[in-house]
Protein backbone atom coordinates (compact mmCIF):
# COMPACT_ATOMS: atom_id res chain seq x y z
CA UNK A 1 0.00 0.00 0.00
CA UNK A 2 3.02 2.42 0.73
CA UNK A 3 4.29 1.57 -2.34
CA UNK A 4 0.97 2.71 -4.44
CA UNK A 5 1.05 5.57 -2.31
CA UNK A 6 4.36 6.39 -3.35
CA UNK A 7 3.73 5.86 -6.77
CA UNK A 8 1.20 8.28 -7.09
CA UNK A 9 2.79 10.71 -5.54
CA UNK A 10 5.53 10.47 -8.00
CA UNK A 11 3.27 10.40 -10.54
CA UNK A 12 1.55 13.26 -9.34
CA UNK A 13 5.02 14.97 -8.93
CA UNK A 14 6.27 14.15 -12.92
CA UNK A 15 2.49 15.00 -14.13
CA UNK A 16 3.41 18.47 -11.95
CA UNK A 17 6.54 18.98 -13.32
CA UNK A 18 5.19 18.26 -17.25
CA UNK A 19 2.20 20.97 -16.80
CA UNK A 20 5.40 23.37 -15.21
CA UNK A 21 7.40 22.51 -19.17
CA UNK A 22 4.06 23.33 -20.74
CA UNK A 23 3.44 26.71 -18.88
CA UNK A 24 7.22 27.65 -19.85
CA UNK A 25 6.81 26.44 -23.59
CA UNK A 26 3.78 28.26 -23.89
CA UNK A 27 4.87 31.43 -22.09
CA UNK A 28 8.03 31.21 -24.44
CA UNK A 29 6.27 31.01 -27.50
CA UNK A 30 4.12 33.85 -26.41
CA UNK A 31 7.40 36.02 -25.68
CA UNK A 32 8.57 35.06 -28.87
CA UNK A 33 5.58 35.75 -30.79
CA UNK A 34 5.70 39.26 -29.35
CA UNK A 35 9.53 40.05 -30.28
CA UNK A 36 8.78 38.63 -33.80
CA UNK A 37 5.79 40.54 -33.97
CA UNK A 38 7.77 44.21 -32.87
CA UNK A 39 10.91 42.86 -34.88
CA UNK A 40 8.53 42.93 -37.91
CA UNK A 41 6.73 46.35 -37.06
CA UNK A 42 10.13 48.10 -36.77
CA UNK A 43 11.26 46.44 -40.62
CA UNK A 44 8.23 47.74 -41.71
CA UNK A 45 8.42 51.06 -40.14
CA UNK A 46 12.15 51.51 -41.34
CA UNK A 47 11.89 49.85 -44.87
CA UNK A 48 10.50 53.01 -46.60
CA UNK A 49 12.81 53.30 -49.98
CA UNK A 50 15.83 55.69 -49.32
CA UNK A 51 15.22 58.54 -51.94
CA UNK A 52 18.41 60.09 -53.25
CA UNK A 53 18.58 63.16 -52.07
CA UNK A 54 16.08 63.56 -49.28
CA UNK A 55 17.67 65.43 -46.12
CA UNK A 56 16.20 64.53 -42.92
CA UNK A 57 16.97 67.40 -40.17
CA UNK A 58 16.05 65.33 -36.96
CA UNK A 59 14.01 66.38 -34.07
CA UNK A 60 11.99 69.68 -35.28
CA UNK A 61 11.05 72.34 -32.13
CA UNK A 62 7.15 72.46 -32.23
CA UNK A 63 4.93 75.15 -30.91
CA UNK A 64 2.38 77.88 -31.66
CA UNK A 65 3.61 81.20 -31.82
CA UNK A 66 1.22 83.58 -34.52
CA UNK A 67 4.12 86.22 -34.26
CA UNK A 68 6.89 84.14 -35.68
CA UNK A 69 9.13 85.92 -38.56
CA UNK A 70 11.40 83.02 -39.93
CA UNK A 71 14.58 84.61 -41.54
CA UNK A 72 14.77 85.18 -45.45
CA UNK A 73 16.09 81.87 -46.55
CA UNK A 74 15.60 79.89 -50.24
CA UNK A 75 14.46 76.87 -48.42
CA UNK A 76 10.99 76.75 -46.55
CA UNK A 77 11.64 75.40 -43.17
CA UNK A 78 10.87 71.78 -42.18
CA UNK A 79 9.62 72.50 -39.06
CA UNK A 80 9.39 74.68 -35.65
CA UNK A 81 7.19 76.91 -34.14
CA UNK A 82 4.69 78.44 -35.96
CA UNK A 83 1.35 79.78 -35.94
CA UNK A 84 -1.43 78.22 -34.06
CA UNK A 85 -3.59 78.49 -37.47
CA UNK A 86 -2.50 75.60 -40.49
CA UNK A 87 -3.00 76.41 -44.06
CA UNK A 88 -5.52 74.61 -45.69
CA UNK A 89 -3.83 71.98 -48.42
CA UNK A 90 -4.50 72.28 -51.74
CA UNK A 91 -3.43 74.30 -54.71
CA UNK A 92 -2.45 78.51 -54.17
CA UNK A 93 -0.79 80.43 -57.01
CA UNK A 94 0.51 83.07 -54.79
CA UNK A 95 3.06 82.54 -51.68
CA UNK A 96 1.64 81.55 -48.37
CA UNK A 97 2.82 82.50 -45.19
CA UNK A 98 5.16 80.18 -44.44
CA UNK A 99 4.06 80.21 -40.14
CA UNK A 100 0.93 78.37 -41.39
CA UNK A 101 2.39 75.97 -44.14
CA UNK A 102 4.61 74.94 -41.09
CA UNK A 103 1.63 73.98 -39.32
CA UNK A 104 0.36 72.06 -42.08
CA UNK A 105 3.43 69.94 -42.17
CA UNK A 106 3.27 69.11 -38.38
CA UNK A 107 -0.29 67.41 -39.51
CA UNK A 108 1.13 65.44 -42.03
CA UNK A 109 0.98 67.42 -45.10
CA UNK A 110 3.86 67.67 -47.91
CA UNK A 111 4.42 70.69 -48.78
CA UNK A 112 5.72 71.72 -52.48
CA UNK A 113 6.86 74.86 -53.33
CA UNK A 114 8.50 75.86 -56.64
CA UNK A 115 10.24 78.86 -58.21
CA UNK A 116 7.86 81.19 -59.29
CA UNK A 117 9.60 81.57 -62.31
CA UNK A 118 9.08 78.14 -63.35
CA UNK A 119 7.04 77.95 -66.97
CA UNK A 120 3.25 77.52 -66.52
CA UNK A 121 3.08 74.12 -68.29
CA UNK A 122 5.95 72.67 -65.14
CA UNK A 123 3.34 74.78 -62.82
CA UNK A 124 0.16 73.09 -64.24
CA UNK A 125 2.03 69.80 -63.92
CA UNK A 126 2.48 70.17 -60.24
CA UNK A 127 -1.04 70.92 -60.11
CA UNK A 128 -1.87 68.24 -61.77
CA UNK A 129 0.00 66.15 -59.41
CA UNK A 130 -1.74 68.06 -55.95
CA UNK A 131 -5.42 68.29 -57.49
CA UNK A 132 -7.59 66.11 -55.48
CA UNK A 133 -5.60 64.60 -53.35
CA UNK A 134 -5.00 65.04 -49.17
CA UNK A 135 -1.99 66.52 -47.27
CA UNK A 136 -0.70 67.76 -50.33
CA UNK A 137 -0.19 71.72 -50.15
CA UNK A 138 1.53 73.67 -53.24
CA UNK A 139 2.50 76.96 -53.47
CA UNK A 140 5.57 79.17 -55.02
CA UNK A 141 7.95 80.32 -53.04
CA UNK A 142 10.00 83.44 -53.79
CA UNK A 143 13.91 83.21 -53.49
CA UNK A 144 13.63 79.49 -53.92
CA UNK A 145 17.26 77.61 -54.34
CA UNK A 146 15.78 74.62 -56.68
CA UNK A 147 13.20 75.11 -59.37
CA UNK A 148 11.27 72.72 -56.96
CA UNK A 149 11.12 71.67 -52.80
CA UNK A 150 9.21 68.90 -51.24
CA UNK A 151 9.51 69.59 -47.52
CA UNK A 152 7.92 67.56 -44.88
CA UNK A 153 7.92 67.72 -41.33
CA UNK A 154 11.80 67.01 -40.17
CA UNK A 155 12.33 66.22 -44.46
CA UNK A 156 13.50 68.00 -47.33
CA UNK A 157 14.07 66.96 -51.49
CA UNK A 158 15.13 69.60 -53.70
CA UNK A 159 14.31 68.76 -57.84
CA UNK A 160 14.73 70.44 -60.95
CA UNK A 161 12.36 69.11 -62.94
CA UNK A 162 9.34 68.02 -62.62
CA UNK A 163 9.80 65.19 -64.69
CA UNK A 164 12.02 64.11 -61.42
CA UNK A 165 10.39 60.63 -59.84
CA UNK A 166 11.61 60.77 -56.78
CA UNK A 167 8.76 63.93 -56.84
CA UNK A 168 6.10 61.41 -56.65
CA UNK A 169 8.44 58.78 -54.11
CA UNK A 170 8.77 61.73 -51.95
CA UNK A 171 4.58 62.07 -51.34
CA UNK A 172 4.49 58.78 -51.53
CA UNK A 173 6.97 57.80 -48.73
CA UNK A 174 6.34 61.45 -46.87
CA UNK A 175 2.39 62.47 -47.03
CA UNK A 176 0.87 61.52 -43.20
CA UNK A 177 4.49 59.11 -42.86
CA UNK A 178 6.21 58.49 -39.82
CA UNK A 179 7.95 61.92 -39.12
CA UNK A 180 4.23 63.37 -39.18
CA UNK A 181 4.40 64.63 -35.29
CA UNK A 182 0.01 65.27 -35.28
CA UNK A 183 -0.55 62.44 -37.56
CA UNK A 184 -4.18 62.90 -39.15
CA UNK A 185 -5.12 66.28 -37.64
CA UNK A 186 -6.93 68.12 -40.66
CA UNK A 187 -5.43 69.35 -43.17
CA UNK A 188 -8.72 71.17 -43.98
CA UNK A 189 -10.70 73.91 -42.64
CA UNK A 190 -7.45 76.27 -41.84
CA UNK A 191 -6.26 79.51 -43.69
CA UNK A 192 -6.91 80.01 -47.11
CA UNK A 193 -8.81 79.07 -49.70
CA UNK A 194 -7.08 77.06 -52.41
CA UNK A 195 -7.53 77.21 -56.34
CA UNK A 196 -7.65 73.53 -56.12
């Protein structure tokens, strides 16, 4: 009788000590599941084409300041403080204040500017290219250093043509992507009223 005892408590003990490997095995796949799982979010994050040329300008200063002068430079900025009030995407064929296309940027829009000297058939192109679609904001921009500047939030392509396809990589990659600091705030509804 001592002997069945002590039989079934060894059983008991190795039937113990199996559930205790399954717990571990299970909690291990679950742990690994996880890491696999953020391993895969980061590569998908980070595997966004590198466009040739594209300068990315780190950690941007953000804040609402309706007073702001930015100095006289032939690049927009690609971030900072600016004014409380965005500029409403689309299409303008006169300069915007740049304190309000800043804003725009910090909600995910990419804005384009381009050399108002550029011929009207590159212009109408670029149109072409904003018309109807989201987070997209175009506009010339006096003093400009390229015939054309995509500038995103923290992100900046210069082109000088239009025909250029890293134009259209840029929006792609760029429009409400990862740098966007209030991603999906409205792009809509702000300052201005665009052509299209």
């Amino acid at each position: 009788m001592a002997k069945r005892k002590s039989g079934r408590k060894e059983q008991r003990r190795k039937d113990m000590q199996q559930q205790k490997r399954r717990r571990y095995i299970m909690i291990g796949v679950a742990i690994g599941a996880v890491v696999l799982a953020l391993a895969a979010l980061v590569v998908i994050r980070s595997s966004g084409q590198d466009i040739e040329g594209v300068f990315s300008f780190g950690t941007q200063e953000r804040g609402h300041d309706d007073s702001i002068i930015y100095e006289e430079a032939n690049l927009p900025p690609v971030g900072g403080v600016h004014s409380p009030r965005w500029q409403t995407c689309g299409i303008y064929e006169q300069a915007i204040d740049t304190k309000n296309g800043v804003h725009s940027m910090e909600h995910g829009a990419v804005w384009i500017t381009y050399n108002p000297d550029l011929p009207v058939a590159d212009v109408q192109s670029l149109q072409d290219l904003v018309r109807g679609q989201s987070y997209l904001l175009l506009s010339p921009y006096p003093d400009l250093s390229s015939d054309i500047v995509l500038t995103a939030w923290g992100i900046q392509l210069e082109a000088d043509s239009v025909n250029d396809e890293r134009i259209a990589q840029f929006v792609n990659q760029y429009r409400l992507g990862p740098q966007t600091p209030e991603f999906g705030a409205t792009c809509d509804g702000g300052v201005g009223i665009p052509v299209g």
